[in-house]
PDB file of N, CA and C in Angstrom:
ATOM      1  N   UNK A   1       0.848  -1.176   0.000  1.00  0.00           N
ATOM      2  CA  UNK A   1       0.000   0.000   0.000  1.00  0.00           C
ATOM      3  C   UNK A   1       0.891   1.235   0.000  1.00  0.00           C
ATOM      4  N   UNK A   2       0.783   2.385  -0.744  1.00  0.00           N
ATOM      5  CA  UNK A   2       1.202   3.506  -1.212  1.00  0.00           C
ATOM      6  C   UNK A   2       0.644   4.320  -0.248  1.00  0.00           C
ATOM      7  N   UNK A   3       1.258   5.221   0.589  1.00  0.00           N
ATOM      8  CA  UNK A   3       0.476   6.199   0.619  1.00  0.00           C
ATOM      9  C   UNK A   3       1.504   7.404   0.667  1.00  0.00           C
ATOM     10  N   UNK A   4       0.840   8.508  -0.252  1.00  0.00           N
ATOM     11  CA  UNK A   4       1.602   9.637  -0.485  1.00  0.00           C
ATOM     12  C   UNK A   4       0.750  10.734   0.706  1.00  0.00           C
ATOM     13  N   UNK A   5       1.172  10.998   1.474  1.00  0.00           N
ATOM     14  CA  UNK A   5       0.257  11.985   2.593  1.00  0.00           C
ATOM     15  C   UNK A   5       0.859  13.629   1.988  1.00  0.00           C
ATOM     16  N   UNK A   6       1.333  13.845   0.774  1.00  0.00           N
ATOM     17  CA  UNK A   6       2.071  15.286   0.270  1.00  0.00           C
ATOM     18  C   UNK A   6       0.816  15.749  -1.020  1.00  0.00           C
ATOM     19  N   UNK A   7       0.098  14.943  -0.678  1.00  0.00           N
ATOM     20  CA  UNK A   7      -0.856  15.492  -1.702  1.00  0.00           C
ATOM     21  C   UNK A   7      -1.643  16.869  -0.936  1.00  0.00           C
ATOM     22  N   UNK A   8      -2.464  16.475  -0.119  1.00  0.00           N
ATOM     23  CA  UNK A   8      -2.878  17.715   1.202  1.00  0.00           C
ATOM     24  C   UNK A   8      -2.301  18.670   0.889  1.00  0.00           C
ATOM     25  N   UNK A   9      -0.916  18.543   1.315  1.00  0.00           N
ATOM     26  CA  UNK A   9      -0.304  19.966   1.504  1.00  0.00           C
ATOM     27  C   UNK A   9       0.197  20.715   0.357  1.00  0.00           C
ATOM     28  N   UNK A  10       0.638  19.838  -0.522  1.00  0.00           N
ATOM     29  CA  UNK A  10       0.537  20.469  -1.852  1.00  0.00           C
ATOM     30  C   UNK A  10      -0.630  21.663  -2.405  1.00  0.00           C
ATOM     31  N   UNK A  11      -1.897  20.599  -2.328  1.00  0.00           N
ATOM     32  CA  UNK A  11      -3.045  21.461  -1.956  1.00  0.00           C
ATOM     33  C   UNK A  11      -2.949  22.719  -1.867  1.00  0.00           C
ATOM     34  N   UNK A  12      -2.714  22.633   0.267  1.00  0.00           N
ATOM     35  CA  UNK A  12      -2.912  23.938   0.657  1.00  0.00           C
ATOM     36  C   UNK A  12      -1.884  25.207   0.209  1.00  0.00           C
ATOM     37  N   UNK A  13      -0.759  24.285  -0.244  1.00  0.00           N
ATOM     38  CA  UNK A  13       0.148  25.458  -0.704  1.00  0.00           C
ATOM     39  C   UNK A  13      -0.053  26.078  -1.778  1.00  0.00           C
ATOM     40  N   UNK A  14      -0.792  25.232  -2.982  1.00  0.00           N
ATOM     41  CA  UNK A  14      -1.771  26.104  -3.798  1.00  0.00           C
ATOM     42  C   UNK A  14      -2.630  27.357  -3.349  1.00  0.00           C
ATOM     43  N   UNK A  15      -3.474  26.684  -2.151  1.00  0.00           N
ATOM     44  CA  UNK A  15      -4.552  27.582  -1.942  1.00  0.00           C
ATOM     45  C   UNK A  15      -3.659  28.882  -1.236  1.00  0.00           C
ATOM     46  N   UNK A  16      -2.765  28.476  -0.493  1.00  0.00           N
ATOM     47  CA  UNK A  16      -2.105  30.017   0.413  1.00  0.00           C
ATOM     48  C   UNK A  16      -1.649  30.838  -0.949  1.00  0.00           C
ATOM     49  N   UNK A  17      -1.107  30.194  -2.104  1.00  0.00           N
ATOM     50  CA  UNK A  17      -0.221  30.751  -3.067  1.00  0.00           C
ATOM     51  C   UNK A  17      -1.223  31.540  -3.647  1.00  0.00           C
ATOM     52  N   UNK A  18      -2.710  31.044  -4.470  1.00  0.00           N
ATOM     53  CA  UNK A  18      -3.426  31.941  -4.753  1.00  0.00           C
ATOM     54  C   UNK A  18      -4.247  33.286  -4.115  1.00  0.00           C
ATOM     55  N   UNK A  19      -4.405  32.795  -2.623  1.00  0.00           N
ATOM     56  CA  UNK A  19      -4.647  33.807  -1.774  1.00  0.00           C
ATOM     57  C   UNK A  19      -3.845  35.215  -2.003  1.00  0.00           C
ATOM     58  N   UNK A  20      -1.965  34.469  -1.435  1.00  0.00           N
ATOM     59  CA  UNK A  20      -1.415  36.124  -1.805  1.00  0.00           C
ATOM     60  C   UNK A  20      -1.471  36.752  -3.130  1.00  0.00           C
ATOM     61  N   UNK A  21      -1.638  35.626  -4.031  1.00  0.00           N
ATOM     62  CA  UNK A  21      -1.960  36.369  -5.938  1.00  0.00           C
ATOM     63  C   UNK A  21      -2.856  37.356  -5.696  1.00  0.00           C
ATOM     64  N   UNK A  22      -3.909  36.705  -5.374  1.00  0.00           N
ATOM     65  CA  UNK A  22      -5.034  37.815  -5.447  1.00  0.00           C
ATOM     66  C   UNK A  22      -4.888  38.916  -4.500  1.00  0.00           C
ATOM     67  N   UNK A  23      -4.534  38.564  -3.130  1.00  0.00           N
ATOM     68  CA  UNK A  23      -3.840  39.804  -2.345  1.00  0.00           C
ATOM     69  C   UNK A  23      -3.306  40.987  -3.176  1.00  0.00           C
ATOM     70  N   UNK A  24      -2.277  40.428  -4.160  1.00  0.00           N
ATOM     71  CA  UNK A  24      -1.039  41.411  -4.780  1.00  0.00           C
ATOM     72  C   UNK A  24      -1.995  42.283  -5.694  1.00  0.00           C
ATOM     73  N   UNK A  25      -2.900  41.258  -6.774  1.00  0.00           N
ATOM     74  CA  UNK A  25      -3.798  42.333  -7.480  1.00  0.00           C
ATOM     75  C   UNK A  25      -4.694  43.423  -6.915  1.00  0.00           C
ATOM     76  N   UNK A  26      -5.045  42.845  -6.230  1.00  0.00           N
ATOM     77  CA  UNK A  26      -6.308  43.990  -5.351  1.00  0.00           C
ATOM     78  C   UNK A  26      -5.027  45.129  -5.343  1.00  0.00           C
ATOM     79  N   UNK A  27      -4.219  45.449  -4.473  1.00  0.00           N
ATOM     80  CA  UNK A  27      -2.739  45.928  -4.235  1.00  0.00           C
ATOM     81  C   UNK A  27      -2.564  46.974  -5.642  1.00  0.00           C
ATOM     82  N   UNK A  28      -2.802  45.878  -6.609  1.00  0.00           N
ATOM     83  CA  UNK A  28      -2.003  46.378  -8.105  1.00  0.00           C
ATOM     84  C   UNK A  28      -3.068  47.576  -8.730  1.00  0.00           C
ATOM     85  N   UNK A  29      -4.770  47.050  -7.880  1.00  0.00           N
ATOM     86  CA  UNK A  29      -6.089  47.454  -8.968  1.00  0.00           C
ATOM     87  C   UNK A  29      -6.237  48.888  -7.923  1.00  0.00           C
ATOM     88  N   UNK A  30      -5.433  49.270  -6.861  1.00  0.00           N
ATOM     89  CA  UNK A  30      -5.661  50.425  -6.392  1.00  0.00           C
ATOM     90  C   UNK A  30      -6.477  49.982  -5.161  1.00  0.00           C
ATOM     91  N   UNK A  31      -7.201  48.944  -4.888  1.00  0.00           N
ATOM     92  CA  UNK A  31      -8.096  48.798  -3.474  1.00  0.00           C
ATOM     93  C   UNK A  31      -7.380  48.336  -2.293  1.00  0.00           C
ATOM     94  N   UNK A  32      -7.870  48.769  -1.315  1.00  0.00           N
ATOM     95  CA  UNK A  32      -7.351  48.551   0.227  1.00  0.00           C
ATOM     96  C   UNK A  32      -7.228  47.012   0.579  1.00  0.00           C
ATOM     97  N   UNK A  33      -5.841  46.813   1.122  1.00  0.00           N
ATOM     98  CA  UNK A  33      -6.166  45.230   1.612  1.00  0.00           C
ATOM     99  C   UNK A  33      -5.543  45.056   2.684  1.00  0.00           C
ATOM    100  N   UNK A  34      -6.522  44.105   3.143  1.00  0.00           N
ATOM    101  CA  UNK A  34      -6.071  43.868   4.599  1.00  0.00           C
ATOM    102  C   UNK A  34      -4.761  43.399   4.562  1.00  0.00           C
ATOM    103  N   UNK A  35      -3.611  43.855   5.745  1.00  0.00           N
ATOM    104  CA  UNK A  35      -2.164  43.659   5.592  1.00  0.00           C
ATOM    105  C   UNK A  35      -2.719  41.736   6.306  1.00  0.00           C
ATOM    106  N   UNK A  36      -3.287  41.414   7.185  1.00  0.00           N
ATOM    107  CA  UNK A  36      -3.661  40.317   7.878  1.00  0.00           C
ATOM    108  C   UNK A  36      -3.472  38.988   6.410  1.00  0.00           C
ATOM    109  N   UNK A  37      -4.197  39.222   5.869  1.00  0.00           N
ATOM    110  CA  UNK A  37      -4.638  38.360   4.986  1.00  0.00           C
ATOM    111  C   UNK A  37      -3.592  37.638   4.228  1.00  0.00           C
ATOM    112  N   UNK A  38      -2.778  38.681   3.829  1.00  0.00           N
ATOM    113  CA  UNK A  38      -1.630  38.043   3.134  1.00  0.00           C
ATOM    114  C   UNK A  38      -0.172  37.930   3.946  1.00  0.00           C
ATOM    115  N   UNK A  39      -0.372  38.076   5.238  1.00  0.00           N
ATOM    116  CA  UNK A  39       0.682  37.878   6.158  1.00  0.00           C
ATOM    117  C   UNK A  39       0.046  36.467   6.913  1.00  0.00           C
ATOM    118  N   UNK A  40      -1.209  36.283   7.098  1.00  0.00           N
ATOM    119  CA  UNK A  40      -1.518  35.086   7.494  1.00  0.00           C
ATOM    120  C   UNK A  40      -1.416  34.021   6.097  1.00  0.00           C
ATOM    121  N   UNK A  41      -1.049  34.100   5.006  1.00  0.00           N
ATOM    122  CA  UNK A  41      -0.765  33.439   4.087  1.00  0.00           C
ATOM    123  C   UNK A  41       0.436  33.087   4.044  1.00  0.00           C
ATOM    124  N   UNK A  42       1.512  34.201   4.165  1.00  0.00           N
ATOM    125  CA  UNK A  42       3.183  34.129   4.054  1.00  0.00           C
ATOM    126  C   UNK A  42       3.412  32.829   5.427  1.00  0.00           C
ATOM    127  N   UNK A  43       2.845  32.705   6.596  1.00  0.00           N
ATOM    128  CA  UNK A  43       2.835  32.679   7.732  1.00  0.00           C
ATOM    129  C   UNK A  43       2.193  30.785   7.429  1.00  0.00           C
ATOM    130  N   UNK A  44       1.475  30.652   6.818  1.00  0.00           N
ATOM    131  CA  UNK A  44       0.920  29.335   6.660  1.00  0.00           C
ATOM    132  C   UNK A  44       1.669  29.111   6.020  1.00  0.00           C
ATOM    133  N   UNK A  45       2.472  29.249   4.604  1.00  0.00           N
ATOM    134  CA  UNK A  45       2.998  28.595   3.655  1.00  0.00           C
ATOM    135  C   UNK A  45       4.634  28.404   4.184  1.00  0.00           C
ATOM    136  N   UNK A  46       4.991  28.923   5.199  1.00  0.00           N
ATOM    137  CA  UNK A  46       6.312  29.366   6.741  1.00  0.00           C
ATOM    138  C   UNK A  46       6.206  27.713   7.594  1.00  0.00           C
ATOM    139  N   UNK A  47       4.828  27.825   7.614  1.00  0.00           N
ATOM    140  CA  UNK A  47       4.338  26.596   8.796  1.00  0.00           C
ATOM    141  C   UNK A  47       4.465  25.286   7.654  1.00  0.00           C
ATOM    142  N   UNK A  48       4.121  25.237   6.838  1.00  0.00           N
ATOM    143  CA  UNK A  48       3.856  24.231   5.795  1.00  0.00           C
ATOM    144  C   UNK A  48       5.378  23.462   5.702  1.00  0.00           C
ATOM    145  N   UNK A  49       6.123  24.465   5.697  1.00  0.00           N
ATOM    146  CA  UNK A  49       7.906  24.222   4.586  1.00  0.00           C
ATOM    147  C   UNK A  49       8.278  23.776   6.805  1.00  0.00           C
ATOM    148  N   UNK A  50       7.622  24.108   7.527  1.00  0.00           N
ATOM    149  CA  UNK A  50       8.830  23.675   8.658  1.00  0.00           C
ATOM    150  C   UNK A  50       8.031  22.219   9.137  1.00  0.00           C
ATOM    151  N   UNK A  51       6.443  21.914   8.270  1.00  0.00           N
ATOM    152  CA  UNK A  51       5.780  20.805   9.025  1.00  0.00           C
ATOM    153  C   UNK A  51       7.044  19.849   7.840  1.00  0.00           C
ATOM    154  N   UNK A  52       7.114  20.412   6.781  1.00  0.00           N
ATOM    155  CA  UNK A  52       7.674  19.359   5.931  1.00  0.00           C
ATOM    156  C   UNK A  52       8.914  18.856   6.591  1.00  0.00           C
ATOM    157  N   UNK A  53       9.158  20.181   6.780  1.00  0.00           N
ATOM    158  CA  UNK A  53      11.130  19.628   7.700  1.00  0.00           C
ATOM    159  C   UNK A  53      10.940  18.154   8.952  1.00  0.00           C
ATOM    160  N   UNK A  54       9.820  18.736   9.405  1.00  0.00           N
ATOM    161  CA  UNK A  54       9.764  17.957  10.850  1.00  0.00           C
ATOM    162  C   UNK A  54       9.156  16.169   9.997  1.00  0.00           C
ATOM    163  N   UNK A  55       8.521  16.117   9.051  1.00  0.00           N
ATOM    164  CA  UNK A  55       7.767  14.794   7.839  1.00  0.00           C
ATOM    165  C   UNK A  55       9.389  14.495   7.768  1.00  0.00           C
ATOM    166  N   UNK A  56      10.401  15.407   7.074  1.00  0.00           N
ATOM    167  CA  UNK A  56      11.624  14.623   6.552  1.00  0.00           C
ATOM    168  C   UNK A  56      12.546  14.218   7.650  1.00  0.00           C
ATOM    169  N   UNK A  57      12.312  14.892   8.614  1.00  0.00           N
ATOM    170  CA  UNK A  57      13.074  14.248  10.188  1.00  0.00           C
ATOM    171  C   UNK A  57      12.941  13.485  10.252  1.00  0.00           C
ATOM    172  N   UNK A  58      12.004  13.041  10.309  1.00  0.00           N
ATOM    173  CA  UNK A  58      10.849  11.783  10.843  1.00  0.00           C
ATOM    174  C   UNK A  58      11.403  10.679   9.800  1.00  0.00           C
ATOM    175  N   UNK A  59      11.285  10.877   8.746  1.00  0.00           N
ATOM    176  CA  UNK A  59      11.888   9.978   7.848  1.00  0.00           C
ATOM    177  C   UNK A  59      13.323   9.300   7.923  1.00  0.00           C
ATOM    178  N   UNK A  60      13.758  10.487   7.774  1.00  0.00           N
ATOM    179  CA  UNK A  60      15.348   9.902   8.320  1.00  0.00           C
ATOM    180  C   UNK A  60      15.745   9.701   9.684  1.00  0.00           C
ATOM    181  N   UNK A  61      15.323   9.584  10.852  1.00  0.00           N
ATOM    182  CA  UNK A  61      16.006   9.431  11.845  1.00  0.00           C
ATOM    183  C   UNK A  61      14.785   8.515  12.773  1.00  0.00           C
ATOM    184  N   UNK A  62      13.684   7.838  11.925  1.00  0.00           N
ATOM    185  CA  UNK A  62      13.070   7.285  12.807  1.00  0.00           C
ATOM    186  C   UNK A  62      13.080   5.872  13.658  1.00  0.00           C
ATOM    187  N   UNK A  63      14.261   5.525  13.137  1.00  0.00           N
ATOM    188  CA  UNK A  63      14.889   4.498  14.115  1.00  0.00           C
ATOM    189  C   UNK A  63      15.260   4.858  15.306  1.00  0.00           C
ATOM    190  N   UNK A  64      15.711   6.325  15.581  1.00  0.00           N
ATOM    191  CA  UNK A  64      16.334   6.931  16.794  1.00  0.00           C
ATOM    192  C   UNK A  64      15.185   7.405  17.648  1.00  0.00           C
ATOM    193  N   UNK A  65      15.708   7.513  18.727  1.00  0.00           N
ATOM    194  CA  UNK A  65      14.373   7.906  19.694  1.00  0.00           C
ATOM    195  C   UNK A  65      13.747   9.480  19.741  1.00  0.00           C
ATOM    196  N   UNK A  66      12.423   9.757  19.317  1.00  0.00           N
ATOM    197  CA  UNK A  66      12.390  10.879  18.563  1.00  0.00           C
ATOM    198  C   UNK A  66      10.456  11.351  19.592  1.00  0.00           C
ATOM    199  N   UNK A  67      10.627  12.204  19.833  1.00  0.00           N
ATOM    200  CA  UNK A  67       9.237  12.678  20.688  1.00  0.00           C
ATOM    201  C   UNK A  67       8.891  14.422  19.773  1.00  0.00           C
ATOM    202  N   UNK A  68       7.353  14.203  20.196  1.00  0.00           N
ATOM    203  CA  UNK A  68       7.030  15.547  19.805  1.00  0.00           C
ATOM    204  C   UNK A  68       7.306  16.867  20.174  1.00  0.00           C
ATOM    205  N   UNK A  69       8.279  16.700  21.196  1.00  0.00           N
ATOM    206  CA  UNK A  69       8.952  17.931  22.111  1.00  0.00           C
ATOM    207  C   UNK A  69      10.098  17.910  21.759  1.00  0.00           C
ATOM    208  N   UNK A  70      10.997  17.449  21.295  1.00  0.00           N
ATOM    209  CA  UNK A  70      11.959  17.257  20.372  1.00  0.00           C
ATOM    210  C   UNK A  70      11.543  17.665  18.808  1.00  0.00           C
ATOM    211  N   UNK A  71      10.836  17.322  18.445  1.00  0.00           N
ATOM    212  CA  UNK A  71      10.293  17.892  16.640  1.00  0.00           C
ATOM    213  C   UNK A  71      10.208  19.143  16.919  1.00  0.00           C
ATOM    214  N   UNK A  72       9.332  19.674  17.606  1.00  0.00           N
ATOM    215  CA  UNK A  72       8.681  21.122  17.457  1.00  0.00           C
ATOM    216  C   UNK A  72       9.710  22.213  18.560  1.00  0.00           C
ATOM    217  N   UNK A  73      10.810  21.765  18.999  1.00  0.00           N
ATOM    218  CA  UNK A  73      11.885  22.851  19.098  1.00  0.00           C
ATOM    219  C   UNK A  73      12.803  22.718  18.327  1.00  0.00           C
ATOM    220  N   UNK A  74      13.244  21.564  17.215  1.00  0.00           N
ATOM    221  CA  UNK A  74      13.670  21.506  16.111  1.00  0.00           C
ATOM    222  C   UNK A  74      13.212  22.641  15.053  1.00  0.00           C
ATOM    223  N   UNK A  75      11.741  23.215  14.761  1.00  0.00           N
ATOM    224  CA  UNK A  75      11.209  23.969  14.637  1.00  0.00           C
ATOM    225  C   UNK A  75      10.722  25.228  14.450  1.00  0.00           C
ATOM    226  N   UNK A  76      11.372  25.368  15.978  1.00  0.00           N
ATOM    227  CA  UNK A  76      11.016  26.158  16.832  1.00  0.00           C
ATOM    228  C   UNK A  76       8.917  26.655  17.066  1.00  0.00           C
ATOM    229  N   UNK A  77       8.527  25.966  17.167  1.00  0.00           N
ATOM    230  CA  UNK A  77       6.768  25.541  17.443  1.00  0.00           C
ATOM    231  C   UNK A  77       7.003  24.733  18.898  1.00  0.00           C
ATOM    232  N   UNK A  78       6.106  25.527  19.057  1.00  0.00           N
ATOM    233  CA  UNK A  78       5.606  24.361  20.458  1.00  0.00           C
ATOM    234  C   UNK A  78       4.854  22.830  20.283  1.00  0.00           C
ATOM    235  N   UNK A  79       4.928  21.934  21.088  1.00  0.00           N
ATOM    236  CA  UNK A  79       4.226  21.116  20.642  1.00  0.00           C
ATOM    237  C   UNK A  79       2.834  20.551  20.526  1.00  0.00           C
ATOM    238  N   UNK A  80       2.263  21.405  20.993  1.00  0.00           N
ATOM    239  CA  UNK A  80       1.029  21.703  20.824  1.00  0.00           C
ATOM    240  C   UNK A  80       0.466  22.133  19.606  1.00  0.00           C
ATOM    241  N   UNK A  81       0.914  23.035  19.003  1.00  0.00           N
ATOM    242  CA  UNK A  81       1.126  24.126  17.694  1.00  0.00           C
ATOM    243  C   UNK A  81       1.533  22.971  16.431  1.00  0.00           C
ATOM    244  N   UNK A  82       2.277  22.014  17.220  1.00  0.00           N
ATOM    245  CA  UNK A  82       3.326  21.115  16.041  1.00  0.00           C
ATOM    246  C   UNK A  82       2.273  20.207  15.810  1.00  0.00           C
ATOM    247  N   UNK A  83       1.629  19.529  16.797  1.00  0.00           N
ATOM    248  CA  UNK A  83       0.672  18.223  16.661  1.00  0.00           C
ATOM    249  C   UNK A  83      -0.658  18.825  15.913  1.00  0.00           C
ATOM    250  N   UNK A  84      -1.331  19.835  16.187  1.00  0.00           N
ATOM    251  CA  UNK A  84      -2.442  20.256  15.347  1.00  0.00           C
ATOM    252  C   UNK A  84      -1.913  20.651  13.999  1.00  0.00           C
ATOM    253  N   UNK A  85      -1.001  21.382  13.812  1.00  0.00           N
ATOM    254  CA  UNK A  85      -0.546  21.771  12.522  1.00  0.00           C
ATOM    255  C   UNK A  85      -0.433  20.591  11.516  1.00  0.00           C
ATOM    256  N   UNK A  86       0.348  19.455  12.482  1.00  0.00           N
ATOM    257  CA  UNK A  86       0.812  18.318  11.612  1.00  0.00           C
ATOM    258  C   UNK A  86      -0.457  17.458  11.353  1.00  0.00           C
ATOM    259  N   UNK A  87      -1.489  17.360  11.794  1.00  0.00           N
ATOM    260  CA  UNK A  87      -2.965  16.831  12.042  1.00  0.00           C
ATOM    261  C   UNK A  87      -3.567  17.426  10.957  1.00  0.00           C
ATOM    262  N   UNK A  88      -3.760  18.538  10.742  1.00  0.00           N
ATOM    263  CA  UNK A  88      -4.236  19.422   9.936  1.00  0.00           C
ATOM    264  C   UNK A  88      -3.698  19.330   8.609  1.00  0.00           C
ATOM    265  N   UNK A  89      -2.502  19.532   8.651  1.00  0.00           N
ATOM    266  CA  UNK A  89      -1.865  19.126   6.682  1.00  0.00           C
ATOM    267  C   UNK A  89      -1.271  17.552   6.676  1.00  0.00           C
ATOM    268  N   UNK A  90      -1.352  16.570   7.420  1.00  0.00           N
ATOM    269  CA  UNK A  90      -0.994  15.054   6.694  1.00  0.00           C
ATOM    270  C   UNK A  90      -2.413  14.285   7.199  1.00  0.00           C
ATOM    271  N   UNK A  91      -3.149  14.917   8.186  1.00  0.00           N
ATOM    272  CA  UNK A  91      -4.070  14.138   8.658  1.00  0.00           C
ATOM    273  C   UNK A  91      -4.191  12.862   9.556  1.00  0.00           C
ATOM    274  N   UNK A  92      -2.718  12.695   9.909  1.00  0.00           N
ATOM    275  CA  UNK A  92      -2.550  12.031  11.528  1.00  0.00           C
ATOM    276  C   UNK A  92      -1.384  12.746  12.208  1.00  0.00           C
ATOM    277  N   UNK A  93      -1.078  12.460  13.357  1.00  0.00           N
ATOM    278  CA  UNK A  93      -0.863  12.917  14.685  1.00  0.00           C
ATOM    279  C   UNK A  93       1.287  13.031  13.731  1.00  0.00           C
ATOM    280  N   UNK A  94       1.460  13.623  14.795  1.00  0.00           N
ATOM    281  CA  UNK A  94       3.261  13.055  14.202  1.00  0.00           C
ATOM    282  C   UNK A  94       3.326  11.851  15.167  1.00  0.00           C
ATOM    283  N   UNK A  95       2.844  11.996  16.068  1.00  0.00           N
ATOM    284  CA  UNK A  95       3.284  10.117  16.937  1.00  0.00           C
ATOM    285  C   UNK A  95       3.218   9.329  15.595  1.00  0.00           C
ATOM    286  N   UNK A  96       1.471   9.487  15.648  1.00  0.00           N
ATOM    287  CA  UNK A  96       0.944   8.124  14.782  1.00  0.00           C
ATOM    288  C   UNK A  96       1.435   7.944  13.757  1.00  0.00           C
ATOM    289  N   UNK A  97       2.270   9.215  12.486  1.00  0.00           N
ATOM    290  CA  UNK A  97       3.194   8.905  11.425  1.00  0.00           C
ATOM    291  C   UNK A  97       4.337   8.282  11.726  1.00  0.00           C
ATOM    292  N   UNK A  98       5.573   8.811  12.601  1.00  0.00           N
ATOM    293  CA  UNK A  98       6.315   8.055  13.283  1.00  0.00           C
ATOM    294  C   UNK A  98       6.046   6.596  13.129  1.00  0.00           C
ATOM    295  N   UNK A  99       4.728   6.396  14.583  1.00  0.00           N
ATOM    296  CA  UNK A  99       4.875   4.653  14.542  1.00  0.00           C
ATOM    297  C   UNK A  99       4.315   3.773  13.432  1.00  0.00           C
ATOM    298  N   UNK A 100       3.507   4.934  12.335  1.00  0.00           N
ATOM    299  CA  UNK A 100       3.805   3.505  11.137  1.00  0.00           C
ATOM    300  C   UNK A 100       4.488   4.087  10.045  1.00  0.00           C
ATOM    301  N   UNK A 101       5.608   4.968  10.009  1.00  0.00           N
ATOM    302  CA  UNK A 101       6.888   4.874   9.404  1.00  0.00           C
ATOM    303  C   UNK A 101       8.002   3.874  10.098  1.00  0.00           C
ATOM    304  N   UNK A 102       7.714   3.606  11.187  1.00  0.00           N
ATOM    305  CA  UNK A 102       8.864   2.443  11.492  1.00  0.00           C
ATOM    306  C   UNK A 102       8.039   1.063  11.564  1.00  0.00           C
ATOM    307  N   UNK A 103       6.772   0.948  11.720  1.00  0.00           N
ATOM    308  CA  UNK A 103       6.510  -0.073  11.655  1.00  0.00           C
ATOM    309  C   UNK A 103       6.312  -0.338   9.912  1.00  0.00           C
ATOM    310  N   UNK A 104       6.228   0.261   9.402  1.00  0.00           N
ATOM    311  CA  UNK A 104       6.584   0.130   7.759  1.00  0.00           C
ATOM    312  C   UNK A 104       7.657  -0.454   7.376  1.00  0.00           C
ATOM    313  N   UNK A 105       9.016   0.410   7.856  1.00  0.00           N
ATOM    314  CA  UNK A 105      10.090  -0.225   7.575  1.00  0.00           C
ATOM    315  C   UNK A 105      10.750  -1.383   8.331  1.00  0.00           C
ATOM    316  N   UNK A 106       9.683  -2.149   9.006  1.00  0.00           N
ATOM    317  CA  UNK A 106      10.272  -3.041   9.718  1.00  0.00           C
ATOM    318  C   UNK A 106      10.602  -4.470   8.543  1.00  0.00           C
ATOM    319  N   UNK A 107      11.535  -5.533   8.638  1.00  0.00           N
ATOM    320  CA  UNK A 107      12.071  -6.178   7.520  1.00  0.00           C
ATOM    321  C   UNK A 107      10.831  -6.859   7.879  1.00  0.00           C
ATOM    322  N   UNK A 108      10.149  -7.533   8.382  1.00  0.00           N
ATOM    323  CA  UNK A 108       9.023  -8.592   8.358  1.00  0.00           C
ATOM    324  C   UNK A 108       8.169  -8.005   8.048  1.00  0.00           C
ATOM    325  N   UNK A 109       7.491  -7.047   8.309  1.00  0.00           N
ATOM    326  CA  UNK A 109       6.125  -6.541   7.521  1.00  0.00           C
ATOM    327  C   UNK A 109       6.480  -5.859   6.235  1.00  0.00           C
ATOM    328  N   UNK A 110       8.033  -5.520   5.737  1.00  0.00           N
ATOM    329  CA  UNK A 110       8.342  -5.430   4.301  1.00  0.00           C
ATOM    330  C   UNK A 110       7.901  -7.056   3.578  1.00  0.00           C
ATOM    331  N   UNK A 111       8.623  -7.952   4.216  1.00  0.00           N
ATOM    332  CA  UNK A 111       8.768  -8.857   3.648  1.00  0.00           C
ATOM    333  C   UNK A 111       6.864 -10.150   3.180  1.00  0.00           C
ATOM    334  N   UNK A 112       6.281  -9.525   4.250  1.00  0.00           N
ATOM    335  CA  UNK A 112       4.450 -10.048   4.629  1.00  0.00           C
ATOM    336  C   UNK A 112       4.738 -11.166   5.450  1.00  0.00           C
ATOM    337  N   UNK A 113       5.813 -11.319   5.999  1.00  0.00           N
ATOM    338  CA  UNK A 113       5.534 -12.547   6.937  1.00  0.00           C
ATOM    339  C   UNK A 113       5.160 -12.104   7.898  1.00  0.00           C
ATOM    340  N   UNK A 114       4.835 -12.620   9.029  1.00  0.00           N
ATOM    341  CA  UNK A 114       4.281 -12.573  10.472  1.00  0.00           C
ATOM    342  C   UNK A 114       5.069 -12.505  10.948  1.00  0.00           C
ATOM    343  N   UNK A 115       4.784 -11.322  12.377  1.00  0.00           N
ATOM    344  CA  UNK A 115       5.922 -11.162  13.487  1.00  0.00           C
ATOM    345  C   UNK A 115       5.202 -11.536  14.463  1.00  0.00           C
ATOM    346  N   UNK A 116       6.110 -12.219  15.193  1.00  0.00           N
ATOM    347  CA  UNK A 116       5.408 -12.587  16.646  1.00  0.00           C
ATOM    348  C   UNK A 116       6.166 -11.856  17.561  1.00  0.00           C
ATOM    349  N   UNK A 117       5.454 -11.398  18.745  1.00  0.00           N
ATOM    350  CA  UNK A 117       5.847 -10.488  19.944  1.00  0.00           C
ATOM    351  C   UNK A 117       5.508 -11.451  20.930  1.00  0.00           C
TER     352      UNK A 117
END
C-alpha cells in the first residue's frame, strides 16, 4: 500500500499561493487590503515548509528515539502548535506517522511474513 500523505499539503500550498496572488492584485487594482490576509498566508505557507522539515526528520532518523517535544523545538513551534498543525496538513498525529513509518520499515512486515511479539 502507497500512501503519499504530500498530496494535502501540496493542496494547501496552492490555496495560500493563490490567496497572496489575489492579495497582490487587489494591491495592483488600487483597493485597500487587509495587511492580515496576506501575512496570514506568508505565515501558513512558513508553517507548511517547517511541518515538511519535521515529515523529513521523521523519515530519516526514525529508528532513533524521537518525541514531539523534540520535533517542534527543532522547529522552533511548540508542541502543541506542532501536533495540530501536523494533524491538519498530513491528517494524523506526528506520533501516529512516526509509529507507522517504522513499523513500515520493519524487515518482516516489508517482507508479509508474520511477526510474533
Amino acid at each position: 500500500m502507497c500512501f503519499d500523505s504530500s498530496r494535502p499539503v501540496i493542496r494547501r500550498v496552492h490555496q495560500a499561493k493563490a490567496a497572496v496572488h489575489r492579495a497582490l492584485q487587489e494591491v495592483d487594482c488600487g483597493t485597500i487590503v487587509q495587511v492580515t490576509s496576506s501575512s496570514q498566508a506568508t505565515r501558513h505557507l512558513r508553517d507548511l515548509a517547517l511541518l515538511r522539515r519535521v515529515r523529513d526528520r521523521m523519515d530519516r532518523e526514525y529508528a532513533q528515539p524521537l518525541d514531539v517535544e523534540a520535533l517542534a523545538r527543532g522547529v522552533h513551534m511548540s508542541a502543541g502548535h506542532l501536533s495540530r498543525e501536523f494533524r491538519h496538513a498530513y491528517g494524523e498525529s506526528p506520533y501516529s506517522y512516526l509509529m507507522t513509518r517504522r513499523t513500515s520499515s520493519s524487515p518482516g512486515i516489508r517482507a508479509g511474513k508474520e511477526v510474533r511479539m
